[in-house]
Protein backbone atom coordinates (compact mmCIF):
# COMPACT_ATOMS: atom_id res chain seq x y z
CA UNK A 1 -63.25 -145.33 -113.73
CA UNK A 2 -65.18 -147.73 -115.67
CA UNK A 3 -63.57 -149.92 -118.59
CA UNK A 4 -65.97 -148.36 -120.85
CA UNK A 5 -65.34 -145.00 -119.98
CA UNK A 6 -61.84 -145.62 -120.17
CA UNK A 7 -62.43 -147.04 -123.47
CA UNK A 8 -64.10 -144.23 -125.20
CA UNK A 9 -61.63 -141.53 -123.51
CA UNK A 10 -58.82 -143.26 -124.84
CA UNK A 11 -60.48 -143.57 -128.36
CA UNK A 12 -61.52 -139.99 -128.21
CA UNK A 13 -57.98 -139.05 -127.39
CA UNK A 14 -56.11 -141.35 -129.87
CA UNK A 15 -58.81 -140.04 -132.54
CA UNK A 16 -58.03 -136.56 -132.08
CA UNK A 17 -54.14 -137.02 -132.13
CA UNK A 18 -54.62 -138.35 -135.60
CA UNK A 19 -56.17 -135.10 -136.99
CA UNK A 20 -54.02 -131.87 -136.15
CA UNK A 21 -52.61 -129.68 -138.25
CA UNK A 22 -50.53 -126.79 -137.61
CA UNK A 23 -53.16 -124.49 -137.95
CA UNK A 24 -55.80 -126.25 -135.55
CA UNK A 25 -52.53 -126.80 -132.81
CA UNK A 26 -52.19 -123.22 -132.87
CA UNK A 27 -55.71 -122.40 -132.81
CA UNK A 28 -56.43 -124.48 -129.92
CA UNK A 29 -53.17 -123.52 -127.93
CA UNK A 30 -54.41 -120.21 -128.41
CA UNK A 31 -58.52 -120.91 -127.28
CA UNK A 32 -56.76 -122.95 -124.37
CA UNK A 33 -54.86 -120.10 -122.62
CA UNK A 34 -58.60 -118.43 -122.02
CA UNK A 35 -59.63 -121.26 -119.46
CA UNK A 36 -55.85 -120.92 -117.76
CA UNK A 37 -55.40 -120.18 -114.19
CA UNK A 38 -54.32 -117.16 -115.04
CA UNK A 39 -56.96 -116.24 -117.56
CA UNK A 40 -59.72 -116.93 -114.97
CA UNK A 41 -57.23 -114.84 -112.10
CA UNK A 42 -57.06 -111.72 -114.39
CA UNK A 43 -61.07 -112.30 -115.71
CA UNK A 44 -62.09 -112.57 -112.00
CA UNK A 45 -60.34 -109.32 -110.77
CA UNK A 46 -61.69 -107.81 -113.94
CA UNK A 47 -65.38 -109.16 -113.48
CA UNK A 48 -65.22 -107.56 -109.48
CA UNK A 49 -63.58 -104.34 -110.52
CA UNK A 50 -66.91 -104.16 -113.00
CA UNK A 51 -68.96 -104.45 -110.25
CA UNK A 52 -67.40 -102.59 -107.93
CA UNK A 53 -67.28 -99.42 -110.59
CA UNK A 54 -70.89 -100.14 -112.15
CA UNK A 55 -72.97 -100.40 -108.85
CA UNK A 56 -73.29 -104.11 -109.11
CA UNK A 57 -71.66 -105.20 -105.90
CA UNK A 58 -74.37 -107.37 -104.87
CA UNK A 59 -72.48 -109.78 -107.30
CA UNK A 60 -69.45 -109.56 -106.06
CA UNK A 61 -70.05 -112.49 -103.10
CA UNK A 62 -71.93 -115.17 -105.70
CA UNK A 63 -69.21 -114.78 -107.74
CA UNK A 64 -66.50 -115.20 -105.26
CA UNK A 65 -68.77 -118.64 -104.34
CA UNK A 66 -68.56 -119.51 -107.77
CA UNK A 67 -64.97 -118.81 -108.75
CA UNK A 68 -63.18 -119.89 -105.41
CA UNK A 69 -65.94 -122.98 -104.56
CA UNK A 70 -64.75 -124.29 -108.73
CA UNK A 71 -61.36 -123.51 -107.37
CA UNK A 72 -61.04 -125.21 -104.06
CA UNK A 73 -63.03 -128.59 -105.41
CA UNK A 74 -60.94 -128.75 -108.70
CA UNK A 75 -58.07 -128.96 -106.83
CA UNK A 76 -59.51 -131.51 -103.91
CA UNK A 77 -60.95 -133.39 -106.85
CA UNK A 78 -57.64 -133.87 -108.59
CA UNK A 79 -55.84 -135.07 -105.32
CA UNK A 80 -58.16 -137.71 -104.72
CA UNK A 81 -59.29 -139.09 -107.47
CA UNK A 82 -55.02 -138.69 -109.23
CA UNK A 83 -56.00 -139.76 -112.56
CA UNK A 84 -52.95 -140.02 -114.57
CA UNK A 85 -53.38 -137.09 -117.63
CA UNK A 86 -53.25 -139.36 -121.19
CA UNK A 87 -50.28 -140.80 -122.48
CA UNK A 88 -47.02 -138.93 -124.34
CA UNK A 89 -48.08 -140.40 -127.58
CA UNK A 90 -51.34 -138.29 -127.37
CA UNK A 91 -50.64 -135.48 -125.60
CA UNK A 92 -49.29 -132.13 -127.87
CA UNK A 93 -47.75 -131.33 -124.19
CA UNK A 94 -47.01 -132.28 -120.97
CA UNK A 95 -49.15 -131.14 -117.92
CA UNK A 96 -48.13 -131.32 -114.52
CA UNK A 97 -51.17 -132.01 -112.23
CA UNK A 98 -53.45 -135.00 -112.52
CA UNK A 99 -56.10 -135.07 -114.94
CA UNK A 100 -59.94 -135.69 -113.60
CA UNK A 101 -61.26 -132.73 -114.19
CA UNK A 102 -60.37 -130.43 -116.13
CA UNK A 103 -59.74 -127.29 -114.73
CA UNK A 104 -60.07 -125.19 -117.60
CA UNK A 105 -63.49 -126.89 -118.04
CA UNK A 106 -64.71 -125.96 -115.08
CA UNK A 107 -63.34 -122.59 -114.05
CA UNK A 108 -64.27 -121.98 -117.77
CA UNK A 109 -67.54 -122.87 -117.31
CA UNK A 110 -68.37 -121.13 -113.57
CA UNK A 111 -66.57 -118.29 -113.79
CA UNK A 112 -67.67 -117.44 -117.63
CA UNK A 113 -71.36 -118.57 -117.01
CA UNK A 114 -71.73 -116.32 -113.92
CA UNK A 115 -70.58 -113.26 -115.75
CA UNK A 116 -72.64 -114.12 -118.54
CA UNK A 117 -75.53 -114.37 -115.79
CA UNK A 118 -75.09 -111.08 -114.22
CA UNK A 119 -74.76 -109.82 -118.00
CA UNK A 120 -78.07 -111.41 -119.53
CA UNK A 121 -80.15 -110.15 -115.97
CA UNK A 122 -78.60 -106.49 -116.77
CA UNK A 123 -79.35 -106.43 -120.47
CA UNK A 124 -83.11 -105.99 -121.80
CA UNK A 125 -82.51 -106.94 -126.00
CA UNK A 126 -82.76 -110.12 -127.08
CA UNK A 127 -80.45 -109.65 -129.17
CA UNK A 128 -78.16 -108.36 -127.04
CA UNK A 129 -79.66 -111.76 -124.36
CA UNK A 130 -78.68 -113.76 -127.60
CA UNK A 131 -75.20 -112.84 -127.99
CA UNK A 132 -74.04 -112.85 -124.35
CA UNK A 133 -75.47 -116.60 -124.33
CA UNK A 134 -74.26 -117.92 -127.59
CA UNK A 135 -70.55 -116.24 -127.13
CA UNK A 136 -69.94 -117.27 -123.57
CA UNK A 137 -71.53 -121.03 -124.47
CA UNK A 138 -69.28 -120.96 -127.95
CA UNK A 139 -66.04 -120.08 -126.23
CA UNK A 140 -66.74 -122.67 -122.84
CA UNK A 141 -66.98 -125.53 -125.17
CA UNK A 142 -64.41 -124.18 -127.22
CA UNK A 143 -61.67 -124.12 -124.22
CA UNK A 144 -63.12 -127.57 -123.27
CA UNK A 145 -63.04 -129.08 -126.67
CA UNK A 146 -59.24 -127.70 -126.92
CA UNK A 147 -58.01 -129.70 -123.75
CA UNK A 148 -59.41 -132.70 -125.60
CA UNK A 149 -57.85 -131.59 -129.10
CA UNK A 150 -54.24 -130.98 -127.48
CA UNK A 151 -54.04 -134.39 -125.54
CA UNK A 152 -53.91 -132.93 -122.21
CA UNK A 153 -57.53 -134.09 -120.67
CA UNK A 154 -59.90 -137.45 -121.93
CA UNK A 155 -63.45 -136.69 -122.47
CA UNK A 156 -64.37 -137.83 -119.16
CA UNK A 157 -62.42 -135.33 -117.51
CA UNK A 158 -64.27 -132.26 -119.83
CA UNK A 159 -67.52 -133.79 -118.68
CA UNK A 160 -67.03 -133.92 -115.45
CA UNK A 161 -64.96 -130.50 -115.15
CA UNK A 162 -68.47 -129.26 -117.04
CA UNK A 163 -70.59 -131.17 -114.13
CA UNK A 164 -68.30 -129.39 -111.54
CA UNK A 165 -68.72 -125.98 -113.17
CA UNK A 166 -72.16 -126.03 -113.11
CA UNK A 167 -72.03 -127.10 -110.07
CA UNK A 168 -70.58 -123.84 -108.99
CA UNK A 169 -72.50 -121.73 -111.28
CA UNK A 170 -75.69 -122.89 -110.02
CA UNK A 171 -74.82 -122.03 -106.39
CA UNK A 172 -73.18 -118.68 -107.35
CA UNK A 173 -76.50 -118.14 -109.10
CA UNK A 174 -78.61 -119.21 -106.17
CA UNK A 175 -76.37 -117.35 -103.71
CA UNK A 176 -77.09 -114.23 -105.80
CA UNK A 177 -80.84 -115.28 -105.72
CA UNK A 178 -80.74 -115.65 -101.89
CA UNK A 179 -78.80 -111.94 -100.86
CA UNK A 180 -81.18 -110.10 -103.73
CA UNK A 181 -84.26 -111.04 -101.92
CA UNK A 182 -83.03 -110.05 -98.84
CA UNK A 183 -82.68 -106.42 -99.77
């Protein structure tokens, strides 16, 4: 990592030590448990029991790429890069893997965005288009910004557990893409 990235992730981090309060450090220990690994476990099983029961299987195998592809390279990611999470006088608690990137940022992000994909292409409202969006984009940051806010990830490793989410959307999505025109 750069010094300057360094530098700003360890202001951002000793910043946001500076202004909990209870009621934010339950708030985010609460927004935080939605981008766990067992959140996005019980979500996924969820999202393919939807499409098994609703007549959307043909989204069952992008979002398989999505969720297990974030999965797989999260993990990879963390081994070899084995950046140390931030230090005990900023962190609200102690994590045990290594920090770059953030897992709930990223499974957050791909697993989340695809079933708010599948959910804008099936709904015809704006409205409705609207709401799907805006929710699933509010509570992504929201589980992102609350890794940052509890001490347990530097901005860096949000960003780049955003970039790898994408990532993974973006092929889930073009997987999808790919098996739809071939019907």
């Amino acid at each position: 990592m750069s010094e300057h990235i360094m530098s700003v992730d360890t202001a951002a981090a000793h910043f946001l030590s500076t202004i909990r309060t209870p009621f934010l450090n339950e708030f985010f220990l609460f927004i935080t448990q939605f981008g766990s690994t067992s959140a996005m476990i019980a979500l996924s099983i969820a999202a393919i029991l939807f499409y098994s029961f609703f007549s959307k299987r043909r989204y069952i195998i992008p979002f398989l790429v999505a969720a297990i592809g974030s999965a797989v390279s999260i993990n990879l990611i963390k081994m070899l890069v084995a950046r140390a999470r931030p230090a005990a006088d900023v962190a609200f608690y102690a994590e045990k893997l290594f920090s770059f990137p953030s897992g709930h940022s990223a499974s957050a992000l791909a697993i989340l965005g695809f079933i708010a994909y599948t959910a804008f292409k099936n709904v015809r409202t704006t409205c409705a288009r609207v709401c799907i969006l805006g929710g699933a984009a509010l509570l992504i940051l929201l589980i992102g910004f609350s890794r940052l806010y509890l001490g347990v990830h530097y901005l860096s490793d949000v960003i780049g557990g955003y970039v790898l989410g994408t990532l993974w959307l973006l092929i889930g999505i073009r997987v999808d893409m790919w098996l739809n025109r071939k019907r």
